[in-house]
N, C-alpha and C. Protein backbone atom coordinates (compact mmCIF):
# COMPACT_ATOMS: atom_id res chain seq x y z
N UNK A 1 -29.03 -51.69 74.33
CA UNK A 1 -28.18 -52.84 74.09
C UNK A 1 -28.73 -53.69 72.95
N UNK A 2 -30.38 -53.79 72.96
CA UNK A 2 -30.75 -54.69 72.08
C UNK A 2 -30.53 -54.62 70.40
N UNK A 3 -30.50 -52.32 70.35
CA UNK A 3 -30.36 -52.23 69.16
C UNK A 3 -28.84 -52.14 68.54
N UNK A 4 -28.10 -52.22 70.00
CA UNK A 4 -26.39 -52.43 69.16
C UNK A 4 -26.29 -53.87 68.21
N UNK A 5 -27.38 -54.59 69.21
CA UNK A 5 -27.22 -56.18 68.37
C UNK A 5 -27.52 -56.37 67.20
N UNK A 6 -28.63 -55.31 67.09
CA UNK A 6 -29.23 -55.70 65.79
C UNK A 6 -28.77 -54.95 64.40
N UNK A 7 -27.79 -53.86 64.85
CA UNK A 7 -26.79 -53.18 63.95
C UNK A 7 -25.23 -54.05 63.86
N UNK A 8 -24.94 -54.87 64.71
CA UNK A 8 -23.95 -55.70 64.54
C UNK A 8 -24.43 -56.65 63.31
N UNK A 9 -25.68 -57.51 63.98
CA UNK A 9 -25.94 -58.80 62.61
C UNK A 9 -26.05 -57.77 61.39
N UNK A 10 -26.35 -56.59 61.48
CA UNK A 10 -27.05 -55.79 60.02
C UNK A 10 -25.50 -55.74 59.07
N UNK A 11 -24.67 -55.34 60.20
CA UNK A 11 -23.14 -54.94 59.59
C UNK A 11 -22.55 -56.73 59.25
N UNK A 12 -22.45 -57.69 59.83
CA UNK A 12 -22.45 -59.06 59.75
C UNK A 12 -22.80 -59.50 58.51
N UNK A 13 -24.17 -58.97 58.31
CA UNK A 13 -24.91 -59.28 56.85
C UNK A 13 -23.99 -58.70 55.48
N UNK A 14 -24.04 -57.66 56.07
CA UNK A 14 -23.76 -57.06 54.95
C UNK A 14 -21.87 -57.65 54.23
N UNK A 15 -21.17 -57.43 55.42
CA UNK A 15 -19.98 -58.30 54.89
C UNK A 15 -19.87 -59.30 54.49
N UNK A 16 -20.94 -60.48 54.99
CA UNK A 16 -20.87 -61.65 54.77
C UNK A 16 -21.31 -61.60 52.62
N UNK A 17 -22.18 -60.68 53.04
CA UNK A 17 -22.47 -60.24 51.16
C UNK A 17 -21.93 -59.85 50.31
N UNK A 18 -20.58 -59.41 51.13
CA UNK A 18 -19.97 -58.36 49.91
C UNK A 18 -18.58 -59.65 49.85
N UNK A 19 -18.34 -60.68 50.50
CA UNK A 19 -17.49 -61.13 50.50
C UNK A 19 -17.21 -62.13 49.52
N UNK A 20 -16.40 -62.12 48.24
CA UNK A 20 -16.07 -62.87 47.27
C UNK A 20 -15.48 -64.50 47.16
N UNK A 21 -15.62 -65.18 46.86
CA UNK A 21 -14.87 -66.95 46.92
C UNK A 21 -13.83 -66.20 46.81
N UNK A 22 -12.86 -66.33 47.02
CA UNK A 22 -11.37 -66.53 46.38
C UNK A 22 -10.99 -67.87 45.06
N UNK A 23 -10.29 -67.32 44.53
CA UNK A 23 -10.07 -68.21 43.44
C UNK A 23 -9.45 -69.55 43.47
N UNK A 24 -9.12 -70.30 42.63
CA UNK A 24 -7.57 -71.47 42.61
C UNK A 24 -7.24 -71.83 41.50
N UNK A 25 -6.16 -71.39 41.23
CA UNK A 25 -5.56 -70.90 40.23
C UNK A 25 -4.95 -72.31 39.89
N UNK A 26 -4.39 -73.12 38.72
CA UNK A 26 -3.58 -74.54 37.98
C UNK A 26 -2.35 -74.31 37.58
N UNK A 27 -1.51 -74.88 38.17
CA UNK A 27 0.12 -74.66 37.46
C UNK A 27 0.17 -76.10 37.14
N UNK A 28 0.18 -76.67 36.02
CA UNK A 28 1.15 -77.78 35.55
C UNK A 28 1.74 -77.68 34.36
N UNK A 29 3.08 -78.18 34.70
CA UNK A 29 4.33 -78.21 33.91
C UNK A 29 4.12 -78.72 32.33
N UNK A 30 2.92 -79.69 32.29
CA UNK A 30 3.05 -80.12 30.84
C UNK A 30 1.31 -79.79 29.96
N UNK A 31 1.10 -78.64 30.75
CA UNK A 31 -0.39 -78.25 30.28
C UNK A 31 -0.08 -77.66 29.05
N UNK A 32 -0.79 -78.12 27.48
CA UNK A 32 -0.88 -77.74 26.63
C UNK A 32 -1.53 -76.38 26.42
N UNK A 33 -2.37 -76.29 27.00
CA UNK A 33 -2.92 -74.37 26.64
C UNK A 33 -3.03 -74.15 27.60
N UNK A 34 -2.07 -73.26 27.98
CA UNK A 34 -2.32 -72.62 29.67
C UNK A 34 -2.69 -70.94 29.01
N UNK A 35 -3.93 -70.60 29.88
CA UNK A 35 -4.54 -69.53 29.34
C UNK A 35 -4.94 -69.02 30.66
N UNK A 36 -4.67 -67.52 30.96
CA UNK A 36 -4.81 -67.23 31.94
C UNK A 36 -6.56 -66.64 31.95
N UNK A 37 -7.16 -66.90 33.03
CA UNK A 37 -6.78 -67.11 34.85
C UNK A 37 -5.84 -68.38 35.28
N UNK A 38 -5.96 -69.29 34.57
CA UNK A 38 -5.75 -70.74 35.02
C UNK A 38 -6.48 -71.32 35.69
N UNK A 39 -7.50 -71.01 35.74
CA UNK A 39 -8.63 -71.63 37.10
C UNK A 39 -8.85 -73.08 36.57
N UNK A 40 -8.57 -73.84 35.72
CA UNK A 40 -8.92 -75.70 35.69
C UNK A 40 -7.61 -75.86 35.41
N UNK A 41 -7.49 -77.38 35.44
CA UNK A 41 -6.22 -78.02 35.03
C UNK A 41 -6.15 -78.17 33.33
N UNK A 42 -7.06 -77.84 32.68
CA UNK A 42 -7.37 -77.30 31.32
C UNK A 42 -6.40 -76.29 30.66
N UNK A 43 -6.36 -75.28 31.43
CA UNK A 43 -5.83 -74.36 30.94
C UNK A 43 -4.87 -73.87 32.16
N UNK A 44 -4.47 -74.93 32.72
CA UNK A 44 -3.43 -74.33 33.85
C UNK A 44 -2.16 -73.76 33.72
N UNK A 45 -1.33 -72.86 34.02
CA UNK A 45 -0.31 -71.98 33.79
C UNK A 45 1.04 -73.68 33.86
N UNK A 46 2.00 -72.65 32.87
CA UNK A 46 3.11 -73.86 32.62
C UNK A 46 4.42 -73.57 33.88
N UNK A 47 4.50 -72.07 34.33
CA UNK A 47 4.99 -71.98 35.73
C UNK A 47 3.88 -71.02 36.87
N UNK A 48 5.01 -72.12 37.55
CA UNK A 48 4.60 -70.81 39.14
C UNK A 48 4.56 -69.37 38.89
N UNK A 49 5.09 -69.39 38.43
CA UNK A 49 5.19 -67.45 38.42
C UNK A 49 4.14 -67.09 37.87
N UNK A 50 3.66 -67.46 36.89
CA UNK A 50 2.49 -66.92 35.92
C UNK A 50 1.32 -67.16 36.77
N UNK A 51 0.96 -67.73 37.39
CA UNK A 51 -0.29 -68.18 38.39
C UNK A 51 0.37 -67.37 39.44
N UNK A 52 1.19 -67.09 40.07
CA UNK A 52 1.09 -66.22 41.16
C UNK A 52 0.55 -65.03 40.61
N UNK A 53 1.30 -64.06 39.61
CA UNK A 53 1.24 -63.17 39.05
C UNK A 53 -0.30 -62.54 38.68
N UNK A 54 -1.09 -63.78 38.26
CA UNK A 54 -2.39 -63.39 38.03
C UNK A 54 -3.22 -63.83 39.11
N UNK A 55 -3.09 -64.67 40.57
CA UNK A 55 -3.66 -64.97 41.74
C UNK A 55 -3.83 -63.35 42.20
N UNK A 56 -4.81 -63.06 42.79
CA UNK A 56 -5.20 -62.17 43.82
C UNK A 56 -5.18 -62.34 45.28
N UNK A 57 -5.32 -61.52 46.25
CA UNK A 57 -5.19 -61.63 47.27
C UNK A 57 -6.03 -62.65 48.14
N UNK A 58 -6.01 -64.18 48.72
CA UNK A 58 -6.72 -65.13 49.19
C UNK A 58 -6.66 -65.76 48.23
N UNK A 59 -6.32 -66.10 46.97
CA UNK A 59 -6.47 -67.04 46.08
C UNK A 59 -5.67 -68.14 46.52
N UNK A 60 -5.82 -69.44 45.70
CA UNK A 60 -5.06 -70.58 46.27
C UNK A 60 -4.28 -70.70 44.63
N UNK A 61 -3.10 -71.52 44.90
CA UNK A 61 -2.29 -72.13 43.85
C UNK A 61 -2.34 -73.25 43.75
N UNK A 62 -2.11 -74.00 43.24
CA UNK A 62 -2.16 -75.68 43.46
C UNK A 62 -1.09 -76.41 42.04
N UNK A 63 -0.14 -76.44 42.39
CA UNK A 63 0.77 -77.18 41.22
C UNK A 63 0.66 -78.41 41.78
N UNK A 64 0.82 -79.25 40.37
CA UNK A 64 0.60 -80.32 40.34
C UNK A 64 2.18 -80.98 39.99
N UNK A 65 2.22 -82.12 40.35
CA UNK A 65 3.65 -82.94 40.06
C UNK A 65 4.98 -82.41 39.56
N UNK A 66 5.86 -82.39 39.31
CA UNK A 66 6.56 -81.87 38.34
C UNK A 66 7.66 -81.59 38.79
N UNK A 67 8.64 -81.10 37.93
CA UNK A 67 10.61 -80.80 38.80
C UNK A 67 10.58 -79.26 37.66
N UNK A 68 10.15 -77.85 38.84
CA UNK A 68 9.87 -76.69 37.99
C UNK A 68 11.35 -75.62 38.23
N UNK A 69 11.76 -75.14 37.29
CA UNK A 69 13.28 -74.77 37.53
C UNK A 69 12.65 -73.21 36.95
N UNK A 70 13.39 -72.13 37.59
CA UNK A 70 13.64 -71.07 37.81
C UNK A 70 14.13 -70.46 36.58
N UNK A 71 12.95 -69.33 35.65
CA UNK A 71 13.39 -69.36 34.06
C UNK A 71 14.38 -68.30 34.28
N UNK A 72 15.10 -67.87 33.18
CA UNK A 72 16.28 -66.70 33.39
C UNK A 72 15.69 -65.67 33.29
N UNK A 73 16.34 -65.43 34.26
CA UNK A 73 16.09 -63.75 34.58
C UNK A 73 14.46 -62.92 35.39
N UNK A 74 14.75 -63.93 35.85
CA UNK A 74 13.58 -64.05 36.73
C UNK A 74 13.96 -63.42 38.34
């Protein structure tokens, strides 16, 4: 029993190591150089779509203020 425990924390360890931050990605509407990743409000994406598009799986979005309309053909 004692050594299942100690192969659990070993396996524990090891995920806890391999496990990455997730990102957070900037959408605002009137950002002058939006450059992807978008990770600051610096270079935050000018729509939603473009920050989803380059978000990965667990990443966060975070738009800021704005009235964002749906480009054509989208």
């Amino acid at each position: 029993m004692q050594l299942r425990l100690h192969q659990l924390a070993a396996v524990l360890l090891v995920l806890l190591a391999v496990n990455v931050s997730a990102a957070v990605l900037c959408v605002d509407l009137n950002s002058t150089n939006p450059t992807p990743p978008y990770t600051n409000w610096i270079a935050a994406a000018t729509n939603i779509q473009d920050a989803v598009d380059a978000a990965n799986p667990g990443d966060q979005v975070l738009v800021t203020n704005g009235v964002y309309q749906q480009a054509d053909g989208r």
